[in-house]
C-alpha atoms as a PDB file:
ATOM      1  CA  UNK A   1     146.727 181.727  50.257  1.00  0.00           C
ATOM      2  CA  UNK A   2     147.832 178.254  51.019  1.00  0.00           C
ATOM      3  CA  UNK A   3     148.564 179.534  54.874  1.00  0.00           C
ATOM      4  CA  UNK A   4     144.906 180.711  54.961  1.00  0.00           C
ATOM      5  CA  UNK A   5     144.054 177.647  53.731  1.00  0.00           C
ATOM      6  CA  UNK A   6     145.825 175.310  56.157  1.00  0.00           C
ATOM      7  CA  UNK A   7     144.888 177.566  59.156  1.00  0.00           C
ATOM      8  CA  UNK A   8     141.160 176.809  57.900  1.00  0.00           C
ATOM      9  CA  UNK A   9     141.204 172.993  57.708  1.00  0.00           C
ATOM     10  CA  UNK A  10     143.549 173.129  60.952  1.00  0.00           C
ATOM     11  CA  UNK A  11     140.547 174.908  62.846  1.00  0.00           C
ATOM     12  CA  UNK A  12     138.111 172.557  61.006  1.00  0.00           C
ATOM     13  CA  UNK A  13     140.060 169.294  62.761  1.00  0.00           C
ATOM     14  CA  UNK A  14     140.170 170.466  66.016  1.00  0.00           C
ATOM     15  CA  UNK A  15     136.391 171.908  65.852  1.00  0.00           C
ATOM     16  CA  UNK A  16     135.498 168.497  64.768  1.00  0.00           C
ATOM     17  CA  UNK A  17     137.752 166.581  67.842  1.00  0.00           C
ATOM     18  CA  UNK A  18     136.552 169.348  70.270  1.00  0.00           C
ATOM     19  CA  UNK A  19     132.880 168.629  69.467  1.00  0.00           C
ATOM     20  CA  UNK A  20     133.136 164.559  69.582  1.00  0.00           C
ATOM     21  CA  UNK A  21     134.101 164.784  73.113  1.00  0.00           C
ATOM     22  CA  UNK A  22     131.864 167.177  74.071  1.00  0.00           C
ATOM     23  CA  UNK A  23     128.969 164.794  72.810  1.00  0.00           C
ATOM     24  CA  UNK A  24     130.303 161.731  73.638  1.00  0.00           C
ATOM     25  CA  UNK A  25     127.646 159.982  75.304  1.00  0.00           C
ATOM     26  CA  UNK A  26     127.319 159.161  79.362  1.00  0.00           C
ATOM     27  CA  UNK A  27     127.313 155.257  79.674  1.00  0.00           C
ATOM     28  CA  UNK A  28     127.349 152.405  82.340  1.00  0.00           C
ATOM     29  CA  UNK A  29     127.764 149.242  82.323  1.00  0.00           C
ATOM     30  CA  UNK A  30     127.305 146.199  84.700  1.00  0.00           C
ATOM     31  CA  UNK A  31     126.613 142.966  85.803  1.00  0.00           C
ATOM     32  CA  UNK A  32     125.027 141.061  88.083  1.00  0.00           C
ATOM     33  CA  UNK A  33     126.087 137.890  89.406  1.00  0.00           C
ATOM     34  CA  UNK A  34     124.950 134.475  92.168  1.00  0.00           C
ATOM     35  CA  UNK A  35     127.601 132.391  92.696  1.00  0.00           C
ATOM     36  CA  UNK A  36     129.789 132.636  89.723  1.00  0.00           C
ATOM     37  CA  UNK A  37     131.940 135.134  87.326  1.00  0.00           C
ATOM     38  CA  UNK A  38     130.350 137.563  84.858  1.00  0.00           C
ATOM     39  CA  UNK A  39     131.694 140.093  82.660  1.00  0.00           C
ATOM     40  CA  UNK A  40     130.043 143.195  81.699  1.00  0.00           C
ATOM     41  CA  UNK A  41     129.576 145.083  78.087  1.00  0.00           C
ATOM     42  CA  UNK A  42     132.642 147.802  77.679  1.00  0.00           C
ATOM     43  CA  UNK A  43     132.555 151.155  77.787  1.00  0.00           C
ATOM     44  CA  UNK A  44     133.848 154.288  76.702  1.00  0.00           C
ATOM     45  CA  UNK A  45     136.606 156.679  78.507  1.00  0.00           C
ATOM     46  CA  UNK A  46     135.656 160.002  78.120  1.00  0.00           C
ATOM     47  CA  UNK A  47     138.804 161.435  79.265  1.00  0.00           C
ATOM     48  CA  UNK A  48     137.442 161.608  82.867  1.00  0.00           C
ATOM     49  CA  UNK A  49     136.505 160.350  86.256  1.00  0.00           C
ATOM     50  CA  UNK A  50     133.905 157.487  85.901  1.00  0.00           C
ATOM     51  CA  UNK A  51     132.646 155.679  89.089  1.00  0.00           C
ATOM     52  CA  UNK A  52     133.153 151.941  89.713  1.00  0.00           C
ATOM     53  CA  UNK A  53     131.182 150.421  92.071  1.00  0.00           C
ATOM     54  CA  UNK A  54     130.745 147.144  94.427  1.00  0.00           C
ATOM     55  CA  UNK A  55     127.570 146.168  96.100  1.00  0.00           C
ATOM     56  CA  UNK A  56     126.441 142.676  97.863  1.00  0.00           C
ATOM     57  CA  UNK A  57     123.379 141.451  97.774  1.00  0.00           C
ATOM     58  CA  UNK A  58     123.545 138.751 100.268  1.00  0.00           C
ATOM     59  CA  UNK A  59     125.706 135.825 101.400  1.00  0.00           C
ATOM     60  CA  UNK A  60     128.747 135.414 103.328  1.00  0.00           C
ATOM     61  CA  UNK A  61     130.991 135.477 100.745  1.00  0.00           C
ATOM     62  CA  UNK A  62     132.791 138.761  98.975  1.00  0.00           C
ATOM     63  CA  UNK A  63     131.845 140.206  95.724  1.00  0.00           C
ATOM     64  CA  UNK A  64     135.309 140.987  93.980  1.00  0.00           C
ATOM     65  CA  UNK A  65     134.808 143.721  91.071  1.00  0.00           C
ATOM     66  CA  UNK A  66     137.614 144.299  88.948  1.00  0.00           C
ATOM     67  CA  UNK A  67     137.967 146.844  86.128  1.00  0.00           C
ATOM     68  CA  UNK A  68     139.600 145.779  82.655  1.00  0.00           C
ATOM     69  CA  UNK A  69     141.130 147.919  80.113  1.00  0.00           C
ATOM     70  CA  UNK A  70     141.532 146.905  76.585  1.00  0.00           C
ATOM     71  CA  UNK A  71     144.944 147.137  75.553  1.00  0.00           C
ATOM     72  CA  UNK A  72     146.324 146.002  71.876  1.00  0.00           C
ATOM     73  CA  UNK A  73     147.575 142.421  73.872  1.00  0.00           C
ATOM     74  CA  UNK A  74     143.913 141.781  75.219  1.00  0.00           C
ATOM     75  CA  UNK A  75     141.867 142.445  78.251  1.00  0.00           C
ATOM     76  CA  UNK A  76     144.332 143.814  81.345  1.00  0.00           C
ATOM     77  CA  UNK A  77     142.960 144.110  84.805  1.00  0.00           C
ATOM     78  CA  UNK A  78     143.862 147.854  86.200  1.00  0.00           C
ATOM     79  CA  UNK A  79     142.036 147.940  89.449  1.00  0.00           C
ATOM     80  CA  UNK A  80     139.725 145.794  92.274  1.00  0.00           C
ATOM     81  CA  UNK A  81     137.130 146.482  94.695  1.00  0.00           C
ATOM     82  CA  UNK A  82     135.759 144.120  97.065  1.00  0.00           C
ATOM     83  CA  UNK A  83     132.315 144.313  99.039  1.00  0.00           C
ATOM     84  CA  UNK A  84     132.414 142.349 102.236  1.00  0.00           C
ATOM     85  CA  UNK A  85     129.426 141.772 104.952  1.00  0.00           C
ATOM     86  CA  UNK A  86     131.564 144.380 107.018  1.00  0.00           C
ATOM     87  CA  UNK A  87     131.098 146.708 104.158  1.00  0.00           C
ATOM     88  CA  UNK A  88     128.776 145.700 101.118  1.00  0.00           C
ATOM     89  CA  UNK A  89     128.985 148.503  99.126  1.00  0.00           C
ATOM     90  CA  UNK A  90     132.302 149.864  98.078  1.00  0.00           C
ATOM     91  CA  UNK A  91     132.285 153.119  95.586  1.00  0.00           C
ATOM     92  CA  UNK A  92     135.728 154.788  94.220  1.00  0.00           C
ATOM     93  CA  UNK A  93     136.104 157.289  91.384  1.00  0.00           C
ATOM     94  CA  UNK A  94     138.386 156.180  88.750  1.00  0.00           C
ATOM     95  CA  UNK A  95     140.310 158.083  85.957  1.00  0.00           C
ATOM     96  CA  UNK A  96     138.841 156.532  82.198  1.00  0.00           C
ATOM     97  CA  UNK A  97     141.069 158.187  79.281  1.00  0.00           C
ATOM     98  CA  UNK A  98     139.299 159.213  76.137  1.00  0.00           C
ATOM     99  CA  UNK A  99     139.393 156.509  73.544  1.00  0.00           C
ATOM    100  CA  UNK A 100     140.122 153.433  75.404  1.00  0.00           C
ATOM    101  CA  UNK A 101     137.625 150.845  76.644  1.00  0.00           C
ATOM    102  CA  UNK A 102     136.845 149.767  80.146  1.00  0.00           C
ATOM    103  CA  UNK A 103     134.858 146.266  81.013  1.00  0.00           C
ATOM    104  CA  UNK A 104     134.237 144.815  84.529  1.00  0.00           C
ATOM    105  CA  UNK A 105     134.589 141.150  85.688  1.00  0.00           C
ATOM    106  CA  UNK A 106     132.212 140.506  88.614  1.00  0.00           C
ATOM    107  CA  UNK A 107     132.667 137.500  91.002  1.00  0.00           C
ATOM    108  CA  UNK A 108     131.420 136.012  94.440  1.00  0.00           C
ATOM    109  CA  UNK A 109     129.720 133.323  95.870  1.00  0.00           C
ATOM    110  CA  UNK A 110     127.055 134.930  96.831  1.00  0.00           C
ATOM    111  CA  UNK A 111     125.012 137.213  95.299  1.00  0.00           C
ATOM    112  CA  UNK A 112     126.087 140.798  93.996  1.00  0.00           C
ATOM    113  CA  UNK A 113     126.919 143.200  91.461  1.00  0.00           C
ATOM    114  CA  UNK A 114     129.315 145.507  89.943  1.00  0.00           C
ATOM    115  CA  UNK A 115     128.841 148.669  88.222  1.00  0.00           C
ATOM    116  CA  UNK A 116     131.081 151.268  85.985  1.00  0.00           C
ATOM    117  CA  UNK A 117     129.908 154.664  84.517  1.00  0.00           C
ATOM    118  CA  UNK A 118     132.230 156.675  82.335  1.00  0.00           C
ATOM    119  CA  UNK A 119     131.100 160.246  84.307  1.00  0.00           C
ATOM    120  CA  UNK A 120     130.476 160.698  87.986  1.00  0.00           C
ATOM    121  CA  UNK A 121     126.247 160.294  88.607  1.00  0.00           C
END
């Protein structure tokens, strides 16, 4: 009886962890920025590639996107792009574990924005 039992409520967990990750909700998150440094809202992981992106607007300066993880010390940066005139929009996939949460800081001197979604559109 009591191995019935614990089989039960051991299915029941993982049913329950299993079905929050299948509905966990696509998200994105950005910010646009002239001439200065902006941070975006965080995110989700989803246990998945996400896309981060870097795009300028105009100016002759370079838009510097770099992704943040949330750690138990703070806010660590993990990874950069950077949009040039040469090349103003810069796009990489980017491994987001399930759990954690992911921010951007955008900056330039011109005018730009960064962008982060938790699945690939």
């Amino acid at each position: 009886m009591k191995k019935s039992w614990f089989s039960f409520l051991l299915v029941f967990v993982l049913m329950g962890a299993f079905a929050s990750q299948v509905f966990a909700a696509n998200d994105g998150t950005g910010a646009p920025v002239t001439g200065g440094r902006k941070e975006s809202a965080p995110i989700m992981g989803q246990h998945q590639y996400g896309e981060l992106e870097a795009h300028l607007y105009s100016g002759n300066y370079s838009v510097n996107v770099t992704l943040q993880e949330l750690k138990s010390g703070g806010w660590v940066s993990i990874y950069t792009l950077v949009a040039t005139t040469a090349n103003p929009t810069v796009k990489t996939h980017y491994y987001l574990e399930g759990g954690k949460q992911y921010r951007l800081i955008v900056e330039t001197l011109g005018s730009g924005w960064g962008h982060l979604y938790n699945y690939i559109p």
